[in-house]
PDB file of N, CA and C in Angstrom:
ATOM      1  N   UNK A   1     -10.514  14.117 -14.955  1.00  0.00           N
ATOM      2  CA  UNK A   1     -10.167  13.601 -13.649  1.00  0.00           C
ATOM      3  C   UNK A   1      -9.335  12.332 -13.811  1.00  0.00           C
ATOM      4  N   UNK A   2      -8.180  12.117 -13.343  1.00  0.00           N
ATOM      5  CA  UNK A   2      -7.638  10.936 -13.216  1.00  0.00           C
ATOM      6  C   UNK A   2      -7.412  10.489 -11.630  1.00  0.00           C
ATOM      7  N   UNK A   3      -7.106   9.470 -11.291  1.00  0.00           N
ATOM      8  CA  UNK A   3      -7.062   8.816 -10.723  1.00  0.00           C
ATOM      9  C   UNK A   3      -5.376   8.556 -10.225  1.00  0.00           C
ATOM     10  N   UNK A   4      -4.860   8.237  -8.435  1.00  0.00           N
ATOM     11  CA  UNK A   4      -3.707   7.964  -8.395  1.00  0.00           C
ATOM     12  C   UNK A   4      -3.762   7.107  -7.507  1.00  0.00           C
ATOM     13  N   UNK A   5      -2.995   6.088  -7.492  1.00  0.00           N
ATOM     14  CA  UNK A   5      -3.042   4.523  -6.317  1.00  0.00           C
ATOM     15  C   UNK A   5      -2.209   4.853  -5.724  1.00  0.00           C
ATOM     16  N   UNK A   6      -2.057   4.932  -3.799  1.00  0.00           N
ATOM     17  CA  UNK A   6      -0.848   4.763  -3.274  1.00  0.00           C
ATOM     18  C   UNK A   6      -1.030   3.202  -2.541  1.00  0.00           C
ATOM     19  N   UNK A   7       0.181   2.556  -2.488  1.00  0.00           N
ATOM     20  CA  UNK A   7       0.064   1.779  -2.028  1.00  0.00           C
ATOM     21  C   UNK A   7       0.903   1.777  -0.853  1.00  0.00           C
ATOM     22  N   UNK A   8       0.610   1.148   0.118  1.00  0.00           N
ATOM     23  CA  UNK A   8       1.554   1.355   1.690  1.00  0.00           C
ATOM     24  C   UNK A   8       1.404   0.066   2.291  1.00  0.00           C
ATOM     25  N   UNK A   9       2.584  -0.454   2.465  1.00  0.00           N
ATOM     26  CA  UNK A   9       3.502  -1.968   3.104  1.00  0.00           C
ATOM     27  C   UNK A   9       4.357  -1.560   4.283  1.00  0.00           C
ATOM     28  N   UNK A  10       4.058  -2.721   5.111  1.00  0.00           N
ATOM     29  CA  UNK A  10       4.744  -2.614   6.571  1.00  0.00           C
ATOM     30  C   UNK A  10       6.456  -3.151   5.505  1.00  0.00           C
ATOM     31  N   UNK A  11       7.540  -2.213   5.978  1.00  0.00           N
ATOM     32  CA  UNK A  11       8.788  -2.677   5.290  1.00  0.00           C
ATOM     33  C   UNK A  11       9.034  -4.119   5.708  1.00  0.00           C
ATOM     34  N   UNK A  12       9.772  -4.472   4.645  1.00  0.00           N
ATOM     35  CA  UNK A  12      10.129  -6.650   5.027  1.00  0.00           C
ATOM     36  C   UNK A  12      10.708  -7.024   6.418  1.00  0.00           C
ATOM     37  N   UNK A  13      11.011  -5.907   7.079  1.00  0.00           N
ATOM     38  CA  UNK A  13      11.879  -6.015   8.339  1.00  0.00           C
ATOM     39  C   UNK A  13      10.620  -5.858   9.576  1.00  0.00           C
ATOM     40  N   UNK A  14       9.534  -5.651   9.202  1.00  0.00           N
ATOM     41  CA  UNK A  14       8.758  -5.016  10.059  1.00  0.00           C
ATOM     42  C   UNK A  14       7.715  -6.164  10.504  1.00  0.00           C
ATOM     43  N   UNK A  15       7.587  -6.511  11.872  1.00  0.00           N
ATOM     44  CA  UNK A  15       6.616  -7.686  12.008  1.00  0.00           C
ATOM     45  C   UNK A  15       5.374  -6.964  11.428  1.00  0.00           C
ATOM     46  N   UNK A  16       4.678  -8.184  10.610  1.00  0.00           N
ATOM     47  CA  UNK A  16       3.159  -7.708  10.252  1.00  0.00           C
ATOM     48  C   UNK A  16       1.602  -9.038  11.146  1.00  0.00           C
ATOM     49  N   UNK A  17       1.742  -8.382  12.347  1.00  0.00           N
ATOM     50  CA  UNK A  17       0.694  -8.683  12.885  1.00  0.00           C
ATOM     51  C   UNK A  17      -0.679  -9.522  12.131  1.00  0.00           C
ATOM     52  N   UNK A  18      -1.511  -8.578  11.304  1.00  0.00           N
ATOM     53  CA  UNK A  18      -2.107  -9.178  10.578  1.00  0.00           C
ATOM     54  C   UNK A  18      -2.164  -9.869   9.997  1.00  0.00           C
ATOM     55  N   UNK A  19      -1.542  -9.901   9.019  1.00  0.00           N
ATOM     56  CA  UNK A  19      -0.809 -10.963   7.806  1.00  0.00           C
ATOM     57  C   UNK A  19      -0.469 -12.136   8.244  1.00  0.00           C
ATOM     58  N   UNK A  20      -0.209 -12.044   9.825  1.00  0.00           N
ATOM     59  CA  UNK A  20       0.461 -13.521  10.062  1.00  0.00           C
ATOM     60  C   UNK A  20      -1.221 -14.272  10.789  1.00  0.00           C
ATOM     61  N   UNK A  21      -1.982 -13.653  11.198  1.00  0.00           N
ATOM     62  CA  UNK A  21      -3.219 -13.819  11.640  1.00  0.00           C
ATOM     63  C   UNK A  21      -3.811 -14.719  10.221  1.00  0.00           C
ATOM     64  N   UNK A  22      -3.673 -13.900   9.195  1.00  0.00           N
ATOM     65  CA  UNK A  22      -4.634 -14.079   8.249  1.00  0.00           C
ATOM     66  C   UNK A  22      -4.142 -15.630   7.562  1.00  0.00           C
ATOM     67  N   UNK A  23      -2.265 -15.442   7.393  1.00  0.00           N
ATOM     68  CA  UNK A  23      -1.612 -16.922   7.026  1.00  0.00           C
ATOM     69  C   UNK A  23      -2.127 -17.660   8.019  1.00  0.00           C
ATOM     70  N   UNK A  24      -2.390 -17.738   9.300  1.00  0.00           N
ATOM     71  CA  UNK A  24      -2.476 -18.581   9.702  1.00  0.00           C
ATOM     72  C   UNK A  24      -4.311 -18.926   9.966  1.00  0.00           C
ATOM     73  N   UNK A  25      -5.220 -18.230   9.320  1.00  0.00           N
ATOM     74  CA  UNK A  25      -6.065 -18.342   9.408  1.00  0.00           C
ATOM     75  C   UNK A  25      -6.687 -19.521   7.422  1.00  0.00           C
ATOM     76  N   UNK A  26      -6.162 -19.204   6.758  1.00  0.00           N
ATOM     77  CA  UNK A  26      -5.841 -19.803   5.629  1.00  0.00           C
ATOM     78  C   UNK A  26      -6.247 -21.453   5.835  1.00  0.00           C
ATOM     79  N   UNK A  27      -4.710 -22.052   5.978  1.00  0.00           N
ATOM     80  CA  UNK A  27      -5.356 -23.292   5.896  1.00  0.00           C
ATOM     81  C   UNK A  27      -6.566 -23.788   6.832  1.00  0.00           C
ATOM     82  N   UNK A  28      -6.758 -23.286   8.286  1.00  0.00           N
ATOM     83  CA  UNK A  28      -8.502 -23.907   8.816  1.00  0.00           C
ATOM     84  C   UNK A  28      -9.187 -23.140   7.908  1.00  0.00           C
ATOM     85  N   UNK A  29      -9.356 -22.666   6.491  1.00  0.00           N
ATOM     86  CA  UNK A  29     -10.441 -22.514   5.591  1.00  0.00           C
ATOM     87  C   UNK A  29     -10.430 -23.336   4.428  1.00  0.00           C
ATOM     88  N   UNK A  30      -9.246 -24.120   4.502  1.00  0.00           N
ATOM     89  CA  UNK A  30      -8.830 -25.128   2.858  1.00  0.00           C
ATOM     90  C   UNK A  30      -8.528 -24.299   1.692  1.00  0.00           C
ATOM     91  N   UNK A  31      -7.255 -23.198   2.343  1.00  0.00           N
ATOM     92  CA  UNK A  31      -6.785 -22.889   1.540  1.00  0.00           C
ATOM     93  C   UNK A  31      -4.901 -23.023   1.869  1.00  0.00           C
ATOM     94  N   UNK A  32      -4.689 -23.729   1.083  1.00  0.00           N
ATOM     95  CA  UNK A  32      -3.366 -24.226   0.798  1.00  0.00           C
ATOM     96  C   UNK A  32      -2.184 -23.972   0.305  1.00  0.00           C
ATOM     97  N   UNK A  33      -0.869 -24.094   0.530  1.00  0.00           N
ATOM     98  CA  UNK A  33       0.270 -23.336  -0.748  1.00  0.00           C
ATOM     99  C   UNK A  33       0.296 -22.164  -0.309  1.00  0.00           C
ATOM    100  N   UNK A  34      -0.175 -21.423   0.059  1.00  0.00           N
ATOM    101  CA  UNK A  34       0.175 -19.468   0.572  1.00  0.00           C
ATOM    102  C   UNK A  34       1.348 -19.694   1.757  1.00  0.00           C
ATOM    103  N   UNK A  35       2.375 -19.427   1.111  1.00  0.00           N
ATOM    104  CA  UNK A  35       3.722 -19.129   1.940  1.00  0.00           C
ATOM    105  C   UNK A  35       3.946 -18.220   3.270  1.00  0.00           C
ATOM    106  N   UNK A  36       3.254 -16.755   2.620  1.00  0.00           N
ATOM    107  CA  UNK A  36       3.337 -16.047   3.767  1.00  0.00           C
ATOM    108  C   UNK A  36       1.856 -14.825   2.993  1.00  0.00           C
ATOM    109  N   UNK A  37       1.614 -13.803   4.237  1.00  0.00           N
ATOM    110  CA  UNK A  37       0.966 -12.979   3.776  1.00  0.00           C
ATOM    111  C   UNK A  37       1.439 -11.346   4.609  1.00  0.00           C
ATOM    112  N   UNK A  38       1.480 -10.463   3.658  1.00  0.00           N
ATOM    113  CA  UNK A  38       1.146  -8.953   4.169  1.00  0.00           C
ATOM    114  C   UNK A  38       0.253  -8.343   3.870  1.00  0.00           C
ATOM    115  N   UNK A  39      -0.224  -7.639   4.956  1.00  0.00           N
ATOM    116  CA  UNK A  39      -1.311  -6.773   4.718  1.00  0.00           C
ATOM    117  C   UNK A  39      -0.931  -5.587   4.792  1.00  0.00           C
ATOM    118  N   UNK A  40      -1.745  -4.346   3.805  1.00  0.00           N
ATOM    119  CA  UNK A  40      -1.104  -3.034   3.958  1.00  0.00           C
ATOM    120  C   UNK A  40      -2.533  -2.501   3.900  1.00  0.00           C
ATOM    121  N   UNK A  41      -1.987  -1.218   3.007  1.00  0.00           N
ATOM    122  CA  UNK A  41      -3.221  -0.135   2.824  1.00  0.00           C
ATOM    123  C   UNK A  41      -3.203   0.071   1.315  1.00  0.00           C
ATOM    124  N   UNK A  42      -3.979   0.629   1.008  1.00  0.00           N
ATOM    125  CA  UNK A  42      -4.295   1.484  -0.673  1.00  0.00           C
ATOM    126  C   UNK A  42      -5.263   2.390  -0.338  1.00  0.00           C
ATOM    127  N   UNK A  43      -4.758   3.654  -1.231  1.00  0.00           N
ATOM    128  CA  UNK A  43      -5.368   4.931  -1.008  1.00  0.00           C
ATOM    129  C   UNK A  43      -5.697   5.241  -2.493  1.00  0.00           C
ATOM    130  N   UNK A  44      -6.889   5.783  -2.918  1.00  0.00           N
ATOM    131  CA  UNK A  44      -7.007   6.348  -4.208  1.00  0.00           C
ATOM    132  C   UNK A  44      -7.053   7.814  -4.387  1.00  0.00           C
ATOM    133  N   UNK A  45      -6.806   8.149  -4.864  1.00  0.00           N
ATOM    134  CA  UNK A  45      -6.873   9.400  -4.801  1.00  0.00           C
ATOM    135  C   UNK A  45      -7.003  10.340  -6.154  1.00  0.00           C
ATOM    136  N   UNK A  46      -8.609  10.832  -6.234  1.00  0.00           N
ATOM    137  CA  UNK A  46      -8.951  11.411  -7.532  1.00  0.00           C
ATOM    138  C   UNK A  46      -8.640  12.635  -7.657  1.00  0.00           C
ATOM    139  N   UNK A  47      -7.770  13.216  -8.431  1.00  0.00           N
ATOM    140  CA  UNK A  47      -6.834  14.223  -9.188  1.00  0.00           C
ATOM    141  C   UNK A  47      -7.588  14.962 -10.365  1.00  0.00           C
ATOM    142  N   UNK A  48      -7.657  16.235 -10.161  1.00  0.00           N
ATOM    143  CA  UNK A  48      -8.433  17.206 -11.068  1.00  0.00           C
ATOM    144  C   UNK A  48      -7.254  17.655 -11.796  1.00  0.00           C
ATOM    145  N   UNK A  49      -7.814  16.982 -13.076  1.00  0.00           N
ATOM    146  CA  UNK A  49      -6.241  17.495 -14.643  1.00  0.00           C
ATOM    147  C   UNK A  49      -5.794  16.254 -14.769  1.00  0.00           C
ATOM    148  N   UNK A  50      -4.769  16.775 -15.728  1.00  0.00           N
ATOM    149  CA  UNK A  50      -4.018  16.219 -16.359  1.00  0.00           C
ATOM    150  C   UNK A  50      -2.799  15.627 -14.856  1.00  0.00           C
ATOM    151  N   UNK A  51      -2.498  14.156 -15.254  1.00  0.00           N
ATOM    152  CA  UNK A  51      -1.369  13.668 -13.763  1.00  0.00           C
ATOM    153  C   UNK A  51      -0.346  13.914 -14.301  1.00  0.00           C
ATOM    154  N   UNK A  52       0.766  14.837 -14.252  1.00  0.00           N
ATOM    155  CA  UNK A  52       1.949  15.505 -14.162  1.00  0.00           C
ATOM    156  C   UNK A  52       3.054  15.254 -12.832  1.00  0.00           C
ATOM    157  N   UNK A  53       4.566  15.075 -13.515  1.00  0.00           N
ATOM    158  CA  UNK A  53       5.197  14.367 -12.788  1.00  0.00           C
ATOM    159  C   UNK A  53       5.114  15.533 -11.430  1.00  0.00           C
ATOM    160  N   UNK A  54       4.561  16.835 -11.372  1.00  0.00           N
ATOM    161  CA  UNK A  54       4.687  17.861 -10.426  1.00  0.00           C
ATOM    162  C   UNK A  54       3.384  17.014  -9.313  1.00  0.00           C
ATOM    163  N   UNK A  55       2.733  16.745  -9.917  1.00  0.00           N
ATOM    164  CA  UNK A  55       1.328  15.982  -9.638  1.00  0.00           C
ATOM    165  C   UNK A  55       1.683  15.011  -8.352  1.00  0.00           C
ATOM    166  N   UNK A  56       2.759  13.787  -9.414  1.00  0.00           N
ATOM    167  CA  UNK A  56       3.227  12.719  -8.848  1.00  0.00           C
ATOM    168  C   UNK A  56       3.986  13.190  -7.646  1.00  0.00           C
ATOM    169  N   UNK A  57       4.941  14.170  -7.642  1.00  0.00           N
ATOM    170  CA  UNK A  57       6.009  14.459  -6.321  1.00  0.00           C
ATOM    171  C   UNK A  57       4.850  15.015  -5.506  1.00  0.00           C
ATOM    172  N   UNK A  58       4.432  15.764  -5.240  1.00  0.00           N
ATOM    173  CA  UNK A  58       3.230  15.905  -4.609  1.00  0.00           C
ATOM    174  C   UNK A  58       2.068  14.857  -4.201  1.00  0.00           C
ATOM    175  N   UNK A  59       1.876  14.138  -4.615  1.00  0.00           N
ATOM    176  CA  UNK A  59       1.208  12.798  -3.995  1.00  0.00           C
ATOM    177  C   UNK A  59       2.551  11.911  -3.589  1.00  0.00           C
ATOM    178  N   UNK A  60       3.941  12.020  -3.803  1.00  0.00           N
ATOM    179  CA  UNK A  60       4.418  11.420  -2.968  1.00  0.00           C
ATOM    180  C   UNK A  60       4.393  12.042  -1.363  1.00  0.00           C
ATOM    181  N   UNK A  61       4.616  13.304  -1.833  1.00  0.00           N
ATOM    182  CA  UNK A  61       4.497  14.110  -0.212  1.00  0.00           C
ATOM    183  C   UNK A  61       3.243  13.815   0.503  1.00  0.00           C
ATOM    184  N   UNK A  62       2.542  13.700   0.288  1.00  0.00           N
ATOM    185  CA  UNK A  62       1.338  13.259   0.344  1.00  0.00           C
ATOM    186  C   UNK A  62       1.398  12.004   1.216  1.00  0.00           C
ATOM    187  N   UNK A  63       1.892  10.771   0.261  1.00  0.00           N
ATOM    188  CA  UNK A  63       2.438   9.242   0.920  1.00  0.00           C
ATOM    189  C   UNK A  63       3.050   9.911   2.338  1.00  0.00           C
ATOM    190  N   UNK A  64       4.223  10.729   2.183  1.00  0.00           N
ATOM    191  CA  UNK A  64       5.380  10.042   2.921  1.00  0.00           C
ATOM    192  C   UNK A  64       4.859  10.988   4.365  1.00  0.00           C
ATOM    193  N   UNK A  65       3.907  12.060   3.824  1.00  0.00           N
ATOM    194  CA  UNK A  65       3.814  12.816   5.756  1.00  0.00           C
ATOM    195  C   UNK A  65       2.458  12.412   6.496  1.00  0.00           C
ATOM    196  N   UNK A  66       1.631  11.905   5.285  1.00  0.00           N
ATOM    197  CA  UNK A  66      -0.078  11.655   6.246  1.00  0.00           C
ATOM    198  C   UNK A  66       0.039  10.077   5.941  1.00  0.00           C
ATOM    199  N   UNK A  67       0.052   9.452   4.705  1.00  0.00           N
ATOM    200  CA  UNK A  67      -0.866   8.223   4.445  1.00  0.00           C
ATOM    201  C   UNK A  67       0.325   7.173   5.052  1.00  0.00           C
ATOM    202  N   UNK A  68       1.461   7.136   5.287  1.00  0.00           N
ATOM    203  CA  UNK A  68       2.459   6.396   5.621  1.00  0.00           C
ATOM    204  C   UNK A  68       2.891   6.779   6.626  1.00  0.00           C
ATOM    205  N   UNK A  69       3.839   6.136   7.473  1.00  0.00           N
ATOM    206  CA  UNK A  69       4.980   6.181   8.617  1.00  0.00           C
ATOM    207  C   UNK A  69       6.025   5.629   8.058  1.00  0.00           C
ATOM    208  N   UNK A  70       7.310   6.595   7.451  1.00  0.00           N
ATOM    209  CA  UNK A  70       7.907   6.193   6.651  1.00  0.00           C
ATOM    210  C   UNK A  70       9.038   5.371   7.567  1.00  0.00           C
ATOM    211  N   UNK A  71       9.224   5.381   8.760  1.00  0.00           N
ATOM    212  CA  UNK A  71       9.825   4.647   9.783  1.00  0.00           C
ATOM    213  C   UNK A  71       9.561   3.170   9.587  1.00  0.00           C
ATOM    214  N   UNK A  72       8.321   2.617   9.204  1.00  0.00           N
ATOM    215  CA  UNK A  72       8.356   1.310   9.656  1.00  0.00           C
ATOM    216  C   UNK A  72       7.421   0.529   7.927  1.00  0.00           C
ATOM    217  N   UNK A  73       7.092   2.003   7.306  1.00  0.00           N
ATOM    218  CA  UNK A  73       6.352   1.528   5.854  1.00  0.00           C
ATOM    219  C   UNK A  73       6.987   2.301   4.908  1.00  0.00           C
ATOM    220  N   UNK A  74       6.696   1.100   3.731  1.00  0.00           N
ATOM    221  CA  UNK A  74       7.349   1.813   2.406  1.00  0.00           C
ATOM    222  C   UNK A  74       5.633   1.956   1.073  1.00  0.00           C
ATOM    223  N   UNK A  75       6.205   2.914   0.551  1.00  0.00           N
ATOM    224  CA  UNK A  75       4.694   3.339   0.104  1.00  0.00           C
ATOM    225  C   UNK A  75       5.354   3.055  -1.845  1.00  0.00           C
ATOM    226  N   UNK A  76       4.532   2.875  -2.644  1.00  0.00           N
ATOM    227  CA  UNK A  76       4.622   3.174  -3.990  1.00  0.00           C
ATOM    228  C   UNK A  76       3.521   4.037  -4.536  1.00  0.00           C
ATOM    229  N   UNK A  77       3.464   4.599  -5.234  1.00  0.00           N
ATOM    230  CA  UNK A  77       2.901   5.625  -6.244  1.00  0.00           C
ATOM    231  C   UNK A  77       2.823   5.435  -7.696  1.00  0.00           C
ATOM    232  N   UNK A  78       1.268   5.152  -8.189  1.00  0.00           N
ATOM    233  CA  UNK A  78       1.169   5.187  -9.932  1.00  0.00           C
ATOM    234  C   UNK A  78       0.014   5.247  -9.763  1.00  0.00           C
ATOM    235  N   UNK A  79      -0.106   5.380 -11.192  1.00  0.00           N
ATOM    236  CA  UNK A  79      -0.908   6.195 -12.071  1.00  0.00           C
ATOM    237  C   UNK A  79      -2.216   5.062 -12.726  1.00  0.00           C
ATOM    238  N   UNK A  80      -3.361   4.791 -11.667  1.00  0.00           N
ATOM    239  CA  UNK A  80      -4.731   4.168 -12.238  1.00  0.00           C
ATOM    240  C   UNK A  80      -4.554   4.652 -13.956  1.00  0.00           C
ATOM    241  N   UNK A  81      -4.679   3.254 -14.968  1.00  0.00           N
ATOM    242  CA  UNK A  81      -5.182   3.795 -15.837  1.00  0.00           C
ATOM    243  C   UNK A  81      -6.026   2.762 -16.324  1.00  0.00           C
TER     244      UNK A  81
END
């Protein structure tokens, strides 16, 4: 069994609601220096076999029609090891 990480980000163009909640929740906790913040998602996803690049295009399809909205997020794909 291996293991596959997707990761999913509102694109740099895209207001991120949260993230700006959370920067601005930061310093009233005494935490300091954090420029900006985004928040996204991560998906794991445990894979029966060997992870094969047929594997990988297929967990991109995966990203780009359920776990993402490729309109307003950009997703990456690798390999937990």
């Amino acid at each position: 069994m291996a293991r596959v990480i997707v990761d999913v980000m509102p694109k740099p163009e895209i207001l991120d609601p949260q993230g700006k909640a959370v920067h601005g929740a930061l310093p009233r906790l005494g935490f300091d220096g954090v420029i900006d913040v985004r928040q996204g998602k991560r998906f794991e996803l445990e894979m029966d076999g060997e992870i094969t690049d047929a594997i990988l295009e297929e967990v991109a399809k995966i990203a780009e029609t359920l776990l993402s909205n490729p309109v307003i997020e950009d997703y990456t794909v690798k390999v937990d090891v």
